[in-house]
Protein backbone atom coordinates (compact mmCIF):
# COMPACT_ATOMS: atom_id res chain seq x y z
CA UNK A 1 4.66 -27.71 -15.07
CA UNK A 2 7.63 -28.49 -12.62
CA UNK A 3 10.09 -27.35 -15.67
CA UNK A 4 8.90 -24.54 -16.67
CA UNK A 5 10.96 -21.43 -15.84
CA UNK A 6 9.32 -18.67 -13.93
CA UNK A 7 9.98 -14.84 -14.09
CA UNK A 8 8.38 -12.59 -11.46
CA UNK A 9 8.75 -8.78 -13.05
CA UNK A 10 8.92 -6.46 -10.75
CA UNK A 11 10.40 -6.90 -7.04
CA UNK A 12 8.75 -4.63 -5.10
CA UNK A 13 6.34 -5.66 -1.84
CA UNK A 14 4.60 -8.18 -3.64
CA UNK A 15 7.08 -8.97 -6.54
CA UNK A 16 10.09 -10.28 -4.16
CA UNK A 17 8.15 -12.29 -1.67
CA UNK A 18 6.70 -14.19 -4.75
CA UNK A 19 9.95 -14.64 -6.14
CA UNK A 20 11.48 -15.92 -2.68
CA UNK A 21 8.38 -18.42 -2.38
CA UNK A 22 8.72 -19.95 -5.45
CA UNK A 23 12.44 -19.79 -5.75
CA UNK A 24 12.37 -22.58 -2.43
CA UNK A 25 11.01 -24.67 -4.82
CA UNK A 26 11.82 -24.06 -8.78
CA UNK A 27 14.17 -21.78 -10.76
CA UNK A 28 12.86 -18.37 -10.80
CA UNK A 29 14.06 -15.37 -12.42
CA UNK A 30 13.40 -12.29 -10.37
CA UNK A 31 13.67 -9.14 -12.98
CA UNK A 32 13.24 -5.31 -12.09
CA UNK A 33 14.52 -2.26 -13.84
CA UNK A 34 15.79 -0.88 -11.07
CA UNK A 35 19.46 -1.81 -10.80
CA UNK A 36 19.93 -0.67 -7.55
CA UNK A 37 17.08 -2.23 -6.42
CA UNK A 38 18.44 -6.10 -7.87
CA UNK A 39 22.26 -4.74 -6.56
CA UNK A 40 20.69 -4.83 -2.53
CA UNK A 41 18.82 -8.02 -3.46
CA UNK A 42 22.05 -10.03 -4.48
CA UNK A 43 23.86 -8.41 -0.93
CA UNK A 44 20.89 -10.35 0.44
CA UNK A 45 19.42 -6.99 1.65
CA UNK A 46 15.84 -5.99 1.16
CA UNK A 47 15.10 -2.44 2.03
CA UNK A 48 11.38 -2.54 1.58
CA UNK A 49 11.74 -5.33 5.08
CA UNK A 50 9.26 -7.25 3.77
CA UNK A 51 11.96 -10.27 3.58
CA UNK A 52 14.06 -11.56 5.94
CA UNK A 53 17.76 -12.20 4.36
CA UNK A 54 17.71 -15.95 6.06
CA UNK A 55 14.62 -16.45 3.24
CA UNK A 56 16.74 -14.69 0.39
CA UNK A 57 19.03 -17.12 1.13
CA UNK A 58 17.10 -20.35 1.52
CA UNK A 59 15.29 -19.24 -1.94
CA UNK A 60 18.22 -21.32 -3.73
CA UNK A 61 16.73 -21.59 -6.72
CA UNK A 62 16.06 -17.87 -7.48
CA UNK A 63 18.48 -15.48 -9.45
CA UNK A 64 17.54 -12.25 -9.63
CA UNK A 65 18.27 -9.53 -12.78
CA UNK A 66 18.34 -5.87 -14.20
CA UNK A 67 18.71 -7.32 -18.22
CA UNK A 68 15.52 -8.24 -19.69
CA UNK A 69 17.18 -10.33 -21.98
CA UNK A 70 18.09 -12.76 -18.80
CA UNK A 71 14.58 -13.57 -18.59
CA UNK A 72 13.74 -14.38 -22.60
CA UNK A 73 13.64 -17.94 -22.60
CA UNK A 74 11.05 -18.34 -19.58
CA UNK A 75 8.07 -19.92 -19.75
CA UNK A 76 5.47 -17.94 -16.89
CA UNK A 77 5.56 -14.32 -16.85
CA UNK A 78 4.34 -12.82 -13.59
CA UNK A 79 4.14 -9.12 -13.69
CA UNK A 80 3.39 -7.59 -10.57
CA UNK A 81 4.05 -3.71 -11.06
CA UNK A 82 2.44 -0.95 -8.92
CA UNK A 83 -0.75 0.52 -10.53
CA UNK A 84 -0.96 3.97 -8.88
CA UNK A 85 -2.98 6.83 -9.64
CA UNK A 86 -2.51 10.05 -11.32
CA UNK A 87 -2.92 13.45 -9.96
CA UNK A 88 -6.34 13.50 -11.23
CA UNK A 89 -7.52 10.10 -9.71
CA UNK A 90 -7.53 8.28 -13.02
CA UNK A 91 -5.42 5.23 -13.03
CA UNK A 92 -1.91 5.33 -14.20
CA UNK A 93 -1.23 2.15 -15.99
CA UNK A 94 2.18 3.09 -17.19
CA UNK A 95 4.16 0.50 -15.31
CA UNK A 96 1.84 -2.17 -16.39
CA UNK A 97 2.20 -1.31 -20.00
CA UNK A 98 5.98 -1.36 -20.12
CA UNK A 99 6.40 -4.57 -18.55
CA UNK A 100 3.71 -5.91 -21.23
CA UNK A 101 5.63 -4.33 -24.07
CA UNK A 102 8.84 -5.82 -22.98
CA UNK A 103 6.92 -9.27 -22.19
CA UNK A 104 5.27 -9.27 -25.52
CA UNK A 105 8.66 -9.23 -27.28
CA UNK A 106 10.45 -12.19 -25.48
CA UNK A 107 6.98 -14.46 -25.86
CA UNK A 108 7.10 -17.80 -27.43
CA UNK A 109 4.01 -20.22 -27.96
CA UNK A 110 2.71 -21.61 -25.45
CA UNK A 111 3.80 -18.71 -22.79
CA UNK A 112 1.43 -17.55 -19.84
CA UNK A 113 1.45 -14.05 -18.49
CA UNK A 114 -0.10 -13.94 -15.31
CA UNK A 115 -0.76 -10.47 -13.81
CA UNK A 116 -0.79 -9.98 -9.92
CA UNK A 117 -1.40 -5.85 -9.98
CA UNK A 118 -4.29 -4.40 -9.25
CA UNK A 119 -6.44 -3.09 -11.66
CA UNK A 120 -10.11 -1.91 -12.53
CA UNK A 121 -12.42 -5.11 -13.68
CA UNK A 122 -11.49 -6.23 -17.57
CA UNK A 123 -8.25 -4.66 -17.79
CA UNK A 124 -6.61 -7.39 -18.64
CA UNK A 125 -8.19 -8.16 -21.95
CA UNK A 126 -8.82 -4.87 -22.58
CA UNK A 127 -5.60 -3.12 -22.21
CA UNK A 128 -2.38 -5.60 -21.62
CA UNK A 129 -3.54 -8.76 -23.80
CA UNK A 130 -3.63 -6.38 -26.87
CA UNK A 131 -0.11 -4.78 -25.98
CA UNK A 132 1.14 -8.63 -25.56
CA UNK A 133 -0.17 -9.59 -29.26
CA UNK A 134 0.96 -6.63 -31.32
CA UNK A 135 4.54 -7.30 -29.29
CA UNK A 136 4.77 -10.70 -29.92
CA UNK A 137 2.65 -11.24 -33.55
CA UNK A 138 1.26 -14.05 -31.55
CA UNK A 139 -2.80 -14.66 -30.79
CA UNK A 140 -4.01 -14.40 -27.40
CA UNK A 141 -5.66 -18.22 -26.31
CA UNK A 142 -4.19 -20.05 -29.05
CA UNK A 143 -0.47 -19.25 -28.75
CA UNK A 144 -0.15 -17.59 -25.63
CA UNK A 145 -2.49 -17.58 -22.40
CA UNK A 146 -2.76 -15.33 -19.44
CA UNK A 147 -3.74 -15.58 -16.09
CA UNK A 148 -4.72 -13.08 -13.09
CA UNK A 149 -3.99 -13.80 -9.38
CA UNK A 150 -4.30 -10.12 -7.64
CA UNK A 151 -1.79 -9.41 -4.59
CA UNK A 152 -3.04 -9.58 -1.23
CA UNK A 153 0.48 -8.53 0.41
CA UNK A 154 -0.14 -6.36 3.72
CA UNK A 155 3.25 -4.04 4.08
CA UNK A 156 4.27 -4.81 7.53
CA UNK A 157 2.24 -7.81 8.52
CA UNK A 158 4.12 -10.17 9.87
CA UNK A 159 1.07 -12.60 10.74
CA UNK A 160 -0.49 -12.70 7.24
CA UNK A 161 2.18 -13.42 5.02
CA UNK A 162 1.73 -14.70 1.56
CA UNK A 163 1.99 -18.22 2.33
CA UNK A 164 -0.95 -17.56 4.81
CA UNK A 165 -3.33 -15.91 3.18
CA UNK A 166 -5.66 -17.51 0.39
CA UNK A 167 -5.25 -16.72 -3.12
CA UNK A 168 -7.74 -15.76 -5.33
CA UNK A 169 -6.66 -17.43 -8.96
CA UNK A 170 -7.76 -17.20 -12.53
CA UNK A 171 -6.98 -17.94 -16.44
CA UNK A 172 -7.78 -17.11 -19.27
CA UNK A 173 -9.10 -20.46 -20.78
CA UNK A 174 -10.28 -22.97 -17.99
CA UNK A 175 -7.59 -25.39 -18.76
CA UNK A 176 -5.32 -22.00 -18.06
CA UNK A 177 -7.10 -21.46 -15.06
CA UNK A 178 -6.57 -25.17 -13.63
CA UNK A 179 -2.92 -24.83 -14.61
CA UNK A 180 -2.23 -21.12 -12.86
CA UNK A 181 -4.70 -22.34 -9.46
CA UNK A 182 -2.12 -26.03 -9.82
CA UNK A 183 1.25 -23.35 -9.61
CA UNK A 184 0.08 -21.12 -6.54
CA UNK A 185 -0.65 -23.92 -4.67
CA UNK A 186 2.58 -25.19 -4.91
CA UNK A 187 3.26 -22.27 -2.58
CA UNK A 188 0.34 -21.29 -1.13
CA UNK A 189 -0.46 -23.24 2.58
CA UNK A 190 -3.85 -21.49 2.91
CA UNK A 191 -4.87 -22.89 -0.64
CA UNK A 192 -6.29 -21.22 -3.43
CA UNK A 193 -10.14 -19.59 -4.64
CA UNK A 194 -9.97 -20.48 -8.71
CA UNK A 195 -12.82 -17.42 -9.96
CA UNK A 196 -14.68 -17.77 -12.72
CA UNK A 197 -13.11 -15.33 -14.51
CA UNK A 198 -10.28 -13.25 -14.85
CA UNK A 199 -12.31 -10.23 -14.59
CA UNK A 200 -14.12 -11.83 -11.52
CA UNK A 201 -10.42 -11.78 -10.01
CA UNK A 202 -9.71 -8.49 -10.86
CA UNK A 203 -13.48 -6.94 -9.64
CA UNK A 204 -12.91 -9.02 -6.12
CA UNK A 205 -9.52 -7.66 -5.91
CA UNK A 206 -10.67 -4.12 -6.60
CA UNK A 207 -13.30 -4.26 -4.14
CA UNK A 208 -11.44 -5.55 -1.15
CA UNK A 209 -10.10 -2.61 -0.23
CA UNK A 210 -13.21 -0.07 -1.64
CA UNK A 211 -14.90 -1.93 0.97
CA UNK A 212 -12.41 -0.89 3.42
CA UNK A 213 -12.30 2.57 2.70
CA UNK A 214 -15.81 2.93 2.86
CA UNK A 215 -15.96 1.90 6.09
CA UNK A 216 -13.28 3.70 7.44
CA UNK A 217 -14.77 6.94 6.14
CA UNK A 218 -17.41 6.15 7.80
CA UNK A 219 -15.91 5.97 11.36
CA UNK A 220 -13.79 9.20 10.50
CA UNK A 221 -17.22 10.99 9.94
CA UNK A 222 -18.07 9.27 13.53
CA UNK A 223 -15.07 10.81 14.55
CA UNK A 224 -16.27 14.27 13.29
CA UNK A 225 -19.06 14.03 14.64
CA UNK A 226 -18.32 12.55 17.90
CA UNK A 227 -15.71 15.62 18.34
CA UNK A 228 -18.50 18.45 18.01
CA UNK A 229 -20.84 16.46 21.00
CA UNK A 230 -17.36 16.50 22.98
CA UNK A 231 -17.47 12.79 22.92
CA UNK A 232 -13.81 10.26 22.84
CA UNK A 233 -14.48 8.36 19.66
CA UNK A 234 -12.27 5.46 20.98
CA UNK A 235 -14.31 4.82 23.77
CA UNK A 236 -17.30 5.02 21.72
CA UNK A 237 -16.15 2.42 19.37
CA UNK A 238 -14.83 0.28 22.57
CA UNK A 239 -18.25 -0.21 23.63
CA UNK A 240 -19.73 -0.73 20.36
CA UNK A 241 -17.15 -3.45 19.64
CA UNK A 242 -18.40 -5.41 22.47
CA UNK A 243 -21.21 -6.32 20.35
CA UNK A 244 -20.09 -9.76 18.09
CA UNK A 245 -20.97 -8.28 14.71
CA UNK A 246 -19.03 -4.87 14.93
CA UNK A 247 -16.53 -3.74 12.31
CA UNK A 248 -13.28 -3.05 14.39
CA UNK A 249 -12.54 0.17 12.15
CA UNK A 250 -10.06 2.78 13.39
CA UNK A 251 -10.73 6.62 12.14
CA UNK A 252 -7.24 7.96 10.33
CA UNK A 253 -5.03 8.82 7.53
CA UNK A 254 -6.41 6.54 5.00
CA UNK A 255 -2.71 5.92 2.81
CA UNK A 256 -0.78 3.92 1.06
CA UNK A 257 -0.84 1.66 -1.89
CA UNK A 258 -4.08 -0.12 -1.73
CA UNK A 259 -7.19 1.30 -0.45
CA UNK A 260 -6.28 5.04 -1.23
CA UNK A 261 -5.90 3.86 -4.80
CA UNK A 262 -7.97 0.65 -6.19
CA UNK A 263 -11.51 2.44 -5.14
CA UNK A 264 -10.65 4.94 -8.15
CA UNK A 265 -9.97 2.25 -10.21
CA UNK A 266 -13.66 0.93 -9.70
CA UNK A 267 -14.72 4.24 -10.34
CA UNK A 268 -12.77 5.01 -13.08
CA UNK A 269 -14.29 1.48 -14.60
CA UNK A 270 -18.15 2.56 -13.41
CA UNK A 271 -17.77 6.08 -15.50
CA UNK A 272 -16.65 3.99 -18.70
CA UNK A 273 -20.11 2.48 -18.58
CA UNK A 274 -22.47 5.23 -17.33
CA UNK A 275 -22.41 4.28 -13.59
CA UNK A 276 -22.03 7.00 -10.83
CA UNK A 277 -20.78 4.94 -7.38
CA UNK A 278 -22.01 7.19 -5.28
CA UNK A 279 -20.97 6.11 -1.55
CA UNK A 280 -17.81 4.84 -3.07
CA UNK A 281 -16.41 8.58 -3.79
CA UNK A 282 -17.94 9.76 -0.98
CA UNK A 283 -15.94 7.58 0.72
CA UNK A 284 -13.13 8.72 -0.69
CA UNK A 285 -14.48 12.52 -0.29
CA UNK A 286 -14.12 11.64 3.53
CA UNK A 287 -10.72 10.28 3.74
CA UNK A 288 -9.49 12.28 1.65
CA UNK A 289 -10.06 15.44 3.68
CA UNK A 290 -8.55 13.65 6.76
CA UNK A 291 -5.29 15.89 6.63
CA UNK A 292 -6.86 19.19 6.26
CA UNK A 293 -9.64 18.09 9.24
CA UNK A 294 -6.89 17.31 11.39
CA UNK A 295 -4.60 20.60 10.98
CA UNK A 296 -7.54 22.86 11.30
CA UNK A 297 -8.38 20.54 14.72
CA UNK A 298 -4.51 21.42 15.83
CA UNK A 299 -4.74 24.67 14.44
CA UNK A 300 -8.10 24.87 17.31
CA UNK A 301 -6.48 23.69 20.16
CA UNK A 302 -3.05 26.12 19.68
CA UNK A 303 -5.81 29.37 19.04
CA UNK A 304 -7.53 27.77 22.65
CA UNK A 305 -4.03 28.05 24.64
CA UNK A 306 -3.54 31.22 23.02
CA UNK A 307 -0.54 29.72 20.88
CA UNK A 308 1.23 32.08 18.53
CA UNK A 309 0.52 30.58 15.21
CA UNK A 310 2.74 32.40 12.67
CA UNK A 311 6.01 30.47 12.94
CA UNK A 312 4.92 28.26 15.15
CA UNK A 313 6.79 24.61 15.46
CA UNK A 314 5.15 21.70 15.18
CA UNK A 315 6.95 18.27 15.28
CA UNK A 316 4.68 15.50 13.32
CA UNK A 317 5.62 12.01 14.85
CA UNK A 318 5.46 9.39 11.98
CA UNK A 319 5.68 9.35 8.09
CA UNK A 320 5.11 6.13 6.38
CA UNK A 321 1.39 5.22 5.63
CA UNK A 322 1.23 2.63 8.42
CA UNK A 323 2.58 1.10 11.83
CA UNK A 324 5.97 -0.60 11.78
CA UNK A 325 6.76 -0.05 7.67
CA UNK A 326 9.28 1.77 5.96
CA UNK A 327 6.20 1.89 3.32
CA UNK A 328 5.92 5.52 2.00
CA UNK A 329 3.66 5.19 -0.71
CA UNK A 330 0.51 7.74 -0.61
CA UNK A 331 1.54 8.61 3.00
CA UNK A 332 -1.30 11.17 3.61
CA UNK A 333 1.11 12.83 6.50
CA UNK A 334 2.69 14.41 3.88
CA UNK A 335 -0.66 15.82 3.12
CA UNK A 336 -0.77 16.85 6.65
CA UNK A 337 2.33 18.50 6.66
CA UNK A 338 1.89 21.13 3.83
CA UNK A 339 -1.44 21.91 5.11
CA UNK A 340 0.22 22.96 8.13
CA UNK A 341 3.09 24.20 6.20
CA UNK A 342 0.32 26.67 4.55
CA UNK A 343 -0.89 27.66 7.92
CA UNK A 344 2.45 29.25 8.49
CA UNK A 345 4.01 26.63 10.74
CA UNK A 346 7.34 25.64 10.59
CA UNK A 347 7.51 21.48 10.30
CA UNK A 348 9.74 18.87 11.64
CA UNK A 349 9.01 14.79 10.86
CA UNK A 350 10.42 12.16 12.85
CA UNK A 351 10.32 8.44 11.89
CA UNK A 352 12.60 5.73 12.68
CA UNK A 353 11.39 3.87 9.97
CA UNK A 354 11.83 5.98 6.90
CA UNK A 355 15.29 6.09 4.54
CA UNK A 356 16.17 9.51 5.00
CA UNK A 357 17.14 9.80 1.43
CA UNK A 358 14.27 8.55 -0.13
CA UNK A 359 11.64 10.80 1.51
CA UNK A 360 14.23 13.80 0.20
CA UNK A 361 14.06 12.22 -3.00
CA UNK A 362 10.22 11.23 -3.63
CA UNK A 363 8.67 14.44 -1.17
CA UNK A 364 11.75 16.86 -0.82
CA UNK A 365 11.76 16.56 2.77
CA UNK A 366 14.47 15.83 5.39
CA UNK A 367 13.13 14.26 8.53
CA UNK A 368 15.08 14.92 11.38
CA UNK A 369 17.58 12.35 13.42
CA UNK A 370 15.41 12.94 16.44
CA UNK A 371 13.30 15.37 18.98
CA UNK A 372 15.16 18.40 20.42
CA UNK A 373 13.63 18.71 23.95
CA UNK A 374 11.60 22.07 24.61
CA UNK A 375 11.24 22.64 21.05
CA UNK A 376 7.42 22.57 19.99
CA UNK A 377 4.35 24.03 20.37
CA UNK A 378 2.35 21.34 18.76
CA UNK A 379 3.29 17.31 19.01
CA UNK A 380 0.86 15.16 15.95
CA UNK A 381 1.13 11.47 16.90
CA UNK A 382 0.47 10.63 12.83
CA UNK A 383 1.57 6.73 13.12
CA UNK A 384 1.47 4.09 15.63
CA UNK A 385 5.29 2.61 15.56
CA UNK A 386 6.58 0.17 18.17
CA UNK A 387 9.01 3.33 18.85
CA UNK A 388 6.94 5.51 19.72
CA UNK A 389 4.34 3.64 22.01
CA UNK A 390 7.35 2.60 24.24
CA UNK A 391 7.47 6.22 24.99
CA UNK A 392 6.01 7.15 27.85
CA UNK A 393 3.91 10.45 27.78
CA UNK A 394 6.03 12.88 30.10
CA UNK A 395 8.74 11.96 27.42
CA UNK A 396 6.38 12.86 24.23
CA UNK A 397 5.57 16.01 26.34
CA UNK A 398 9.37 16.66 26.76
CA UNK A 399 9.47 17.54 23.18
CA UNK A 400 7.24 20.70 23.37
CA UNK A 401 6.91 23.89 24.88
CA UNK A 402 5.26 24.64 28.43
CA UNK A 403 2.30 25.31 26.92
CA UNK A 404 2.53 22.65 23.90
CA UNK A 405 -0.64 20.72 22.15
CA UNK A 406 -0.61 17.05 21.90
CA UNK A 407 -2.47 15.72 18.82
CA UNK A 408 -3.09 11.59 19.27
CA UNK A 409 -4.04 10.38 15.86
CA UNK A 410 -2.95 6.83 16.73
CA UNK A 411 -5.09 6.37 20.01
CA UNK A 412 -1.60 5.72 21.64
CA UNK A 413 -2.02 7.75 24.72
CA UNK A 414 -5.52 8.29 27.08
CA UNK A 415 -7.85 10.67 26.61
CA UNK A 416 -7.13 12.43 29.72
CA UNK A 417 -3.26 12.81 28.89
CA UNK A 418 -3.75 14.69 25.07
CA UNK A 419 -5.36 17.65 24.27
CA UNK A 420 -7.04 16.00 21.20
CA UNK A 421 -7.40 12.40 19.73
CA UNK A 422 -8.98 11.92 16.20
């Protein structure tokens, strides 16, 4: 097992710290088809920040690569792609295809394709197994074997880092499964969960973050609620923590890669057999809505100080789906920002974190360098950044007019020094 050559496909937030793990140990071969993307990764640069370039470096053992045809002669395949959805909810397995197609025609006997991308229970076997046969010519569990290990990378977390956090493994024969659990744990400190199946792995993966969303949309519609009876949801949820068995959920802008996406792939799944999920899409009803609930609460508090809302400027204070994260992936304050954009307000987005060229290029916006003093009438705090935090209110209130709203999404500020929190 110690000889065989590894290729991680795809180097993305889950792709490169894989890569960077295993490469302290064995040759690795980290391949994307972004050129660009392997260019910054040879400079010893990683733009997604998810790597430190002291670890690129210490990862002696990993080479990384744009030509597929560098990785032909491996042995382990490990594809972990990003498995978003369409416009219409339905999972877009695109990316996961293509590397399986391009996989299937470099296999040789004996290969294992594990798969670390989320996806909806059986989609393994179902969809990328039968892509890897008619590729290679080769049967699936006699020549070639496959394996599923699903991501548990947090963008951003620097406490739970892959290393630290306990991986869920799986294969497609048990002998497969013993082998893929025996290579993770060569890198893994907190150890490894072997399932039962692969599509055990993939359902437990799936449901992590359903379970998540579901009860986040259930403290946003506390935070609806608690809003109409004039009541701070924070403090609410303060006292209620004090009690051991809480949930310490936040309400928000439910984004990103994770749990705005894998609940529709359990859906999508539960339609294929006849099964509505009922509190699952309600969940996702909720948190979905977030962006126009909070505009028409901004659009409230300007009508209450008699703010003139045609024109009107409105700075939003954070981009990227979380805290401390250049991660822009199904940022929902992009949502927020055309619904206010369709309220007739004119928008400006600051955040430290973002590349400037890459919002431009994915959204077709251009955040700005920084605040112009005396320049809004409405201030959304939309993410909790370091950055912002060390500002101190009478700065954040600098920004806008005399008679300016503050909007704290983020709970970064008291009650008593905003004119609305979530």
């Amino acid at each position: 097992m110690k000889n065989k050559l590894i290729a991680v496909i795809g180097l993305g937030y889950v792709g490169l710290p894989l890569a960077v793990e295993f490469g302290k140990k064995r040759k690795v071969i980290g391949f994307d088809i972004n050129a660009k993307r392997v260019d910054e990764l040879i400079a010893g640069n990683d733009s997604t920040q998810e790597t430190e370039a002291e670890e690129l470096i210490t990862a002696t053992h990993l080479c990384f690569t744009s030509n597929v045809k560098d990785i032909k002669d491996c042995d382990i395949y490990i594809i972990a792609v990003p498995t978003p959805v369409y416009k219409n909810k339905e999972p877009n397995l695109s990316s996961l295809e293509k590397s399986s197609e391009e996989v299937g025609k470099l296999l040789n006997k004996d290969n294992i394709v594990i798969y670390e991308s989320t996806v909806f229970p059986g989609a393994t076997e179902e969809v990328c197994v039968p892509i890897l046969e008619n590729f290679s010519g080769l049967e699936f569990n006699k020549d070639f074997f496959c394996g599923y290990s699903p991501e548990r990378i947090n963008p951003g977390d620097k406490e739970h880092r892959l290393t630290d956090i306990k991986k869920i493994t799986s294969g497609s024969t048990p002998e497969i499964a013993n082998v893929v659990d025996e290579l993770y744990k060569q890198i893994i400190t907190a150890g490894t969960h072997k399932a039962l199946s692969m599509k055990v792995a993939e359902a437990a993966k799936v449901i992590e973050n359903t379970q998540r969303d579901v009860n986040i949309a259930l403290i946003n519609e506390f935070a609806m609620l608690f809003n109409k009876l004039d009541i701070d949801t924070e403090s609410v949820l303060e006292a209620a923590g004090t009690k051991w068995n809480f949930l310490p959920f936040r309400p928000g802008l439910v984004g990103g890669h994770c749990i705005s996406v894998d609940p529709y792939y359990l859906t999508f799944k539960a339609s294929q057999v006849g099964f509505k999920p009922e509190m699952i899409l309600s969940g996702r009803h909720v948190n979905d809505g977030m962006s126009n609930y909070i505009a028409s609460q901004v659009l409230m508090l300007m009508n209450n100080k008699e703010i003139v809302i045609l024109n009107a400027n409105v700075l939003i204070m954070g981009m990227t789906f979380k805290e401390n994260c250049p991660d822009l992936r199904n940022s929902l304050v992009v949502d927020l920002a055309k619904e206010l954009q369709n309220l007739s307000f004119n928008i400006d987005i600051f955040d430290p974190w973002v590349d400037k060229e890459q919002v431009n290029e994915v959204y077709g916006i251009t955040p700005i360098d920084y605040p112009s003093k005396d320049s809004y009438d409405a201030i959304i705090l939309a993410v909790g950044h370091d950055e912002f935090k060390l500002l101190s209110i009478e700065e954040i209130y600098s920004f806008g007019t005399k008679n300016s709203v503050i909007y704290d999404i983020k709970y970064i500020f008291r009650p008593e020094d905003v004119d609305g929190r979530l």
